[in-house]
Protein backbone atom coordinates (compact mmCIF):
# COMPACT_ATOMS: atom_id res chain seq x y z
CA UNK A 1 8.33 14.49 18.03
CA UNK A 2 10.76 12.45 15.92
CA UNK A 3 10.58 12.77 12.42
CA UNK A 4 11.69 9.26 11.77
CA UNK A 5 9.86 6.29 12.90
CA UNK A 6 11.81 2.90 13.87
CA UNK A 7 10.85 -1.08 14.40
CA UNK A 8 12.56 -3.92 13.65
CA UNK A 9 10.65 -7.20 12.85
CA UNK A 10 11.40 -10.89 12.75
CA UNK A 11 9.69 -12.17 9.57
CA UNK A 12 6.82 -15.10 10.75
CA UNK A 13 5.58 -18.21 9.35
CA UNK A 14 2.55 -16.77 8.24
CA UNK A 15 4.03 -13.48 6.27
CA UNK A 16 5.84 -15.35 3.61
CA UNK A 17 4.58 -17.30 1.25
CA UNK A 18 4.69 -21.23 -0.27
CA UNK A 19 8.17 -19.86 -2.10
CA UNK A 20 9.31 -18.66 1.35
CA UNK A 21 9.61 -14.98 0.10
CA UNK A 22 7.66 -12.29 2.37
CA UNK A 23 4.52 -11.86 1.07
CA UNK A 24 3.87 -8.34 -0.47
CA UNK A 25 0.55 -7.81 0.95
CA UNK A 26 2.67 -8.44 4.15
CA UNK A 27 4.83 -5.48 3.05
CA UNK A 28 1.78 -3.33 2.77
CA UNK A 29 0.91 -4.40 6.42
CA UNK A 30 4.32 -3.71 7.73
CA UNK A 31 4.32 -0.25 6.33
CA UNK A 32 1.16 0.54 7.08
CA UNK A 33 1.70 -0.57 10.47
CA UNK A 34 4.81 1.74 11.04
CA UNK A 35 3.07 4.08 9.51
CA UNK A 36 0.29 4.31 12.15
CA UNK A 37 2.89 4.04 14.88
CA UNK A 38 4.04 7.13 13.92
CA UNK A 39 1.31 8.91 13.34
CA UNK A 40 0.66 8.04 17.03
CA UNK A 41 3.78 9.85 18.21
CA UNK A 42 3.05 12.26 16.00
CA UNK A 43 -0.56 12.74 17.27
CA UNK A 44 -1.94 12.47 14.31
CA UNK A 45 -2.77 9.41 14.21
CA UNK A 46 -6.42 7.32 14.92
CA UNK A 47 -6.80 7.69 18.55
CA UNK A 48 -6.27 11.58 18.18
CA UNK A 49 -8.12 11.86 14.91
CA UNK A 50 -11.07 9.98 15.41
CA UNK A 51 -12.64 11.97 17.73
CA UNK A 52 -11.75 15.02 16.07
CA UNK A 53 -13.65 14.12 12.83
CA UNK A 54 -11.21 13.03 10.36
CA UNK A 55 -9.10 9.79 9.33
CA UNK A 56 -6.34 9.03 6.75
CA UNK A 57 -6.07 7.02 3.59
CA UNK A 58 -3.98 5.67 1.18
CA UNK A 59 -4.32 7.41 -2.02
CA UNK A 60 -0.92 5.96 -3.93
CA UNK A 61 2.32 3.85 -3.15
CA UNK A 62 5.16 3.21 -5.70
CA UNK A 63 7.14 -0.10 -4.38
CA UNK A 64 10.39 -1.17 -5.19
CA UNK A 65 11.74 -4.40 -4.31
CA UNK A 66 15.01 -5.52 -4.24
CA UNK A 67 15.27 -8.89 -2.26
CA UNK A 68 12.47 -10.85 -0.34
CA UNK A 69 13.40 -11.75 3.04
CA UNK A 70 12.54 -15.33 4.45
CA UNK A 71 10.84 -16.93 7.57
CA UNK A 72 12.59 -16.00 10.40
CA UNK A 73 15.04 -13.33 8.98
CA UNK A 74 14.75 -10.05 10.79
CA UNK A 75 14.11 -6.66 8.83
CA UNK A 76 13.88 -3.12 10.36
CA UNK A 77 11.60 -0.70 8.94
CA UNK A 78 12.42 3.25 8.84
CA UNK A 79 9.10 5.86 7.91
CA UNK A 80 8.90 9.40 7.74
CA UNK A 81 6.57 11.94 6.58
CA UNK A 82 8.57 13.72 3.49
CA UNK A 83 6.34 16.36 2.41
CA UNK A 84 3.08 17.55 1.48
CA UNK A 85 2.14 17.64 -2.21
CA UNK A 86 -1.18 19.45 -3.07
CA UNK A 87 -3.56 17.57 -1.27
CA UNK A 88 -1.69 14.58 -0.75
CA UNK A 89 0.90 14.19 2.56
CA UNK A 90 4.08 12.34 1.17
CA UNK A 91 5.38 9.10 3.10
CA UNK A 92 8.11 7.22 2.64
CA UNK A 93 9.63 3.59 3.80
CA UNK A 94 12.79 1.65 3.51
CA UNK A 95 13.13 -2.32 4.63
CA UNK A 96 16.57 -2.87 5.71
CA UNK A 97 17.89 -6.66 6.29
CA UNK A 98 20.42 -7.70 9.16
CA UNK A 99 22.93 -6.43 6.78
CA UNK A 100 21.83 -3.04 6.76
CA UNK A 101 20.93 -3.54 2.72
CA UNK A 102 17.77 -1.60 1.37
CA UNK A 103 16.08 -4.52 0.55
CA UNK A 104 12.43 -2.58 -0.25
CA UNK A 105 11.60 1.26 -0.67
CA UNK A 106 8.17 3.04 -1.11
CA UNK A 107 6.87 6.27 -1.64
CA UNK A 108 2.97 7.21 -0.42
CA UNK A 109 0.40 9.67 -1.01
CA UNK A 110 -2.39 9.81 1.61
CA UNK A 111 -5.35 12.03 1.84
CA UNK A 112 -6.18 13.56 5.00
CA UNK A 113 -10.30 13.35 4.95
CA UNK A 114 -13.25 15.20 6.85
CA UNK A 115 -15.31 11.69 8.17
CA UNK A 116 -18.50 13.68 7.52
CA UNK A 117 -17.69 15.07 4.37
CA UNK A 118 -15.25 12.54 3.07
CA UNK A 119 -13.77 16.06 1.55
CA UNK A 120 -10.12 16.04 2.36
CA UNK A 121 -8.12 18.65 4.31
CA UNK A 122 -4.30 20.24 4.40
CA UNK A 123 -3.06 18.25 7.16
CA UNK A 124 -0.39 20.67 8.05
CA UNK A 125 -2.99 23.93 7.95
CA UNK A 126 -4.76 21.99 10.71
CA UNK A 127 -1.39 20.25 12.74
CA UNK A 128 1.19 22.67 11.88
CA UNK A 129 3.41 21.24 14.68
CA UNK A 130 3.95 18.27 12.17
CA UNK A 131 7.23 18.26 11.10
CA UNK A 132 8.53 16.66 7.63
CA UNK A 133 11.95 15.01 7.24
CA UNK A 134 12.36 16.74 3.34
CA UNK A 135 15.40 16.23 3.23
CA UNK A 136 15.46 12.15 3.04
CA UNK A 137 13.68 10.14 0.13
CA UNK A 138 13.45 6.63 -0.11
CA UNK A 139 11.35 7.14 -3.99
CA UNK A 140 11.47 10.15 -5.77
CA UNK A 141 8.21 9.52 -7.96
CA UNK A 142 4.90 11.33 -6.89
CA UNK A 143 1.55 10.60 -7.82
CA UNK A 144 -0.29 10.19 -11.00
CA UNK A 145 -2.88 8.92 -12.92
CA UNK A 146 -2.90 5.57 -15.08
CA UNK A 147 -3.26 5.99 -18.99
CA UNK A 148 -6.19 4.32 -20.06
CA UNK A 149 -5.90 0.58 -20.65
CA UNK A 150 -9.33 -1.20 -22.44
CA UNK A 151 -8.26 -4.47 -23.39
CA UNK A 152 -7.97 -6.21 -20.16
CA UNK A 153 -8.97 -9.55 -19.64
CA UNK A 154 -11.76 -10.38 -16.72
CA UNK A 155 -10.16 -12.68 -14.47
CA UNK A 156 -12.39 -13.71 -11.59
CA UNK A 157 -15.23 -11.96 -9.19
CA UNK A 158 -14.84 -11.70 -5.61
CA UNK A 159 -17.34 -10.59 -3.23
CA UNK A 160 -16.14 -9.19 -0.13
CA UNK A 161 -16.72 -10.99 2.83
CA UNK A 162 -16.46 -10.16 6.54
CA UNK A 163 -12.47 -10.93 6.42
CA UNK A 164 -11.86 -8.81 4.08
CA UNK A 165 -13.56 -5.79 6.04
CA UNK A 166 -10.75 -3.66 8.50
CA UNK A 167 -10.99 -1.22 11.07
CA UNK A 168 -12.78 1.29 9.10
CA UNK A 169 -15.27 -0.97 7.69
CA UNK A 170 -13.90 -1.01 4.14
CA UNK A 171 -11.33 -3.28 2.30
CA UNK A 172 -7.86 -2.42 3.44
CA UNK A 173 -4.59 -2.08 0.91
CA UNK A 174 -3.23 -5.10 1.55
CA UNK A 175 -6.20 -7.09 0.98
CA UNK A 176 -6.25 -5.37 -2.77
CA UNK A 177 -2.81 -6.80 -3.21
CA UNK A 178 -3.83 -10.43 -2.19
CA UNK A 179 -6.55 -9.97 -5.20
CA UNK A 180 -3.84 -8.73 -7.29
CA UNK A 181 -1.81 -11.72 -6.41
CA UNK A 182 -4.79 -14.27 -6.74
CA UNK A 183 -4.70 -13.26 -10.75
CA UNK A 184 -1.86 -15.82 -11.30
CA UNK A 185 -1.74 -19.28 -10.65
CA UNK A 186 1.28 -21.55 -8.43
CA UNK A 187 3.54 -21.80 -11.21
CA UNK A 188 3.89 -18.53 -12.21
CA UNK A 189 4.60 -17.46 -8.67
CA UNK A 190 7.51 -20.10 -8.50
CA UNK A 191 9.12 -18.77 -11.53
CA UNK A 192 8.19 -15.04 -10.90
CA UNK A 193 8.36 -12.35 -8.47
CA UNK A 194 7.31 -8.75 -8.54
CA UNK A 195 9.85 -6.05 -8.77
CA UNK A 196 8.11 -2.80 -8.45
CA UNK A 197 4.40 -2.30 -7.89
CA UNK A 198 2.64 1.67 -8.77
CA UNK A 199 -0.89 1.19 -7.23
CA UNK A 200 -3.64 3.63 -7.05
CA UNK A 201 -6.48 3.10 -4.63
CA UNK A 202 -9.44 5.39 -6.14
CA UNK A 203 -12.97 4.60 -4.01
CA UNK A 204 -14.25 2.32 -1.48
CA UNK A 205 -15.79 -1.54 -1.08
CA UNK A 206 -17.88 -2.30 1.74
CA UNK A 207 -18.88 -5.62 2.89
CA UNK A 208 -21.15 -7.57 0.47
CA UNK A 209 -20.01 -5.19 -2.67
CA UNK A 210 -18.87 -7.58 -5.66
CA UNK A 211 -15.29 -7.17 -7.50
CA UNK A 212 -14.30 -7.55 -10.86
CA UNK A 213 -10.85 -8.03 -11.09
CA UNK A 214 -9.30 -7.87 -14.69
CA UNK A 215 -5.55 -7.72 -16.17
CA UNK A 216 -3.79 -6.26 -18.84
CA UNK A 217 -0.46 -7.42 -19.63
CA UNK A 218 2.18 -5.43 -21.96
CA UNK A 219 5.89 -7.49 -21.61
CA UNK A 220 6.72 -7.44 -18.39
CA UNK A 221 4.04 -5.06 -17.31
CA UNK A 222 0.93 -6.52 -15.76
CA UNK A 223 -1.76 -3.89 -15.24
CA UNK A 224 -4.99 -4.90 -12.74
CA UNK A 225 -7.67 -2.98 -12.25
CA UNK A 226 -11.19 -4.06 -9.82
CA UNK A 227 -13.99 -2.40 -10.31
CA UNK A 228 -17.11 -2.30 -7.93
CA UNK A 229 -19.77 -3.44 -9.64
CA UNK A 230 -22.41 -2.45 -6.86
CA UNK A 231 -21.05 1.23 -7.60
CA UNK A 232 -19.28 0.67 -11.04
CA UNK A 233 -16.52 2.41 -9.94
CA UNK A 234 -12.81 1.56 -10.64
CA UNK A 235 -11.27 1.02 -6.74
CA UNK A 236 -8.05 -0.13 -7.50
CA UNK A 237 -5.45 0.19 -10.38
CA UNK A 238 -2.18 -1.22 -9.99
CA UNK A 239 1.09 -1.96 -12.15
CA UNK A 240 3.09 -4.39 -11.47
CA UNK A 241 6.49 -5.28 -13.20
CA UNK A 242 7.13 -8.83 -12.90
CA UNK A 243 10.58 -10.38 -13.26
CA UNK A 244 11.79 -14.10 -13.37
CA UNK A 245 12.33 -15.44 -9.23
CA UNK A 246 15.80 -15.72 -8.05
């Protein structure tokens, strides 16, 4: 079992987006993706854990950007499974461009869960042949709650539709950062880009649940938050710290 996980990936027409920078709900899908690769060697991952009753998901991710690759660059990707915190098993990620530049860096927190119970589990009391790479960290920060923020301002609904529904029948990560990104219009994407992203994925939408998707914005802090209004409960909080495009 290797404790670090390697791809390399040529950036496509379809991951970047009308400024040519790499999209990053595409980053979301490339980690995630390398993520799940890994898990695979690692046999923890969804062909062994589905039929043994139990799934993962992401709880938390603090991104860090420094430089958006373009369409047809190549990037490689490096994961490994740092620690485990509490109840929360500790991944982290680097992008690296053909220069061998960190050009991107995340730290997760995913919750190991019973699929009957939806209770979650100690990964490592139940695969203790997992093994950690501790001594490596791409982000030092772990996981914590958002201060309360009550003046936001509504900015659109959004009910999910069959596209928006993955593999596990629910809205995926990336798909809450595509909402995030629909909060601003063209011209704020040409001047802008985001620098860091803390987001905090805290319950479920299902297909045909409706989203309210509201912002907050404190300098160059933009806080979003979507509630379910089916369940009216918050499933996504997320900071973002914008900063003027390159």
């Amino acid at each position: 079992m290797k404790p670090l996980w390697k791809t390399t990936l040529k950036i496509r027409a379809f991951d970047v987006d009308a400024n040519n920078r790499l999209k990053v709900s595409t980053i979301f899908d490339y980690f995630q993706d390398a993520a799940s690769n890994h898990a695979e060697e690692l046999k923890v991952g969804y062909t062994d854990l589905i039929p043994k009753g139990y799934f993962w998901v992401l709880s938390w991710i603090k991104l860090q950007i420094v430089d958006y690759p373009k369409f047809m660059e190549e990037v490689k990707i490096e994961t490994w499974g740092k620690k485990q915190h509490k109840l929360y098993s500790i991944r982290d990620f680097l992008m690296i461009d053909k220069y061998d530049n960190v050009i991107c860096k995340a730290t997760t927190a995913w919750l190991f869960l019973d699929a009957k119970s939806l209770r979650p589990k100690i990964m490592p009391q139940l695969f203790p042949n997992v093994i950690f790479f501790e001594g490596k960290s791409a982000v030092d920060e772990l996981p914590q709650k958002f201060q309360n923020i009550n003046q936001t301002e509504i900015i659109f609904s959004k009910k999910i539709s069959y596209s928006d529904i993955d593999l596990n029948k629910h809205v995926n990560n990336a798909k809450y950062v595509e909402f995030l990104n629909d909060c601003y219009d063209d011209k704020f994407h040409s001047s802008h880009q985001l620098k860091s992203l803390t987001g905090s994925f805290l319950s479920e939408a299902k297909f045909g649940d409706k989203l309210q998707i509201s912002k907050e914005i404190q300098n160059d802090n933009h806080f979003i938050e979507a509630i379910n209004l089916n369940t009216e409960k918050v499933v996504f909080q997320a900071m973002g710290e914008w900063i003027r495009a390159k």
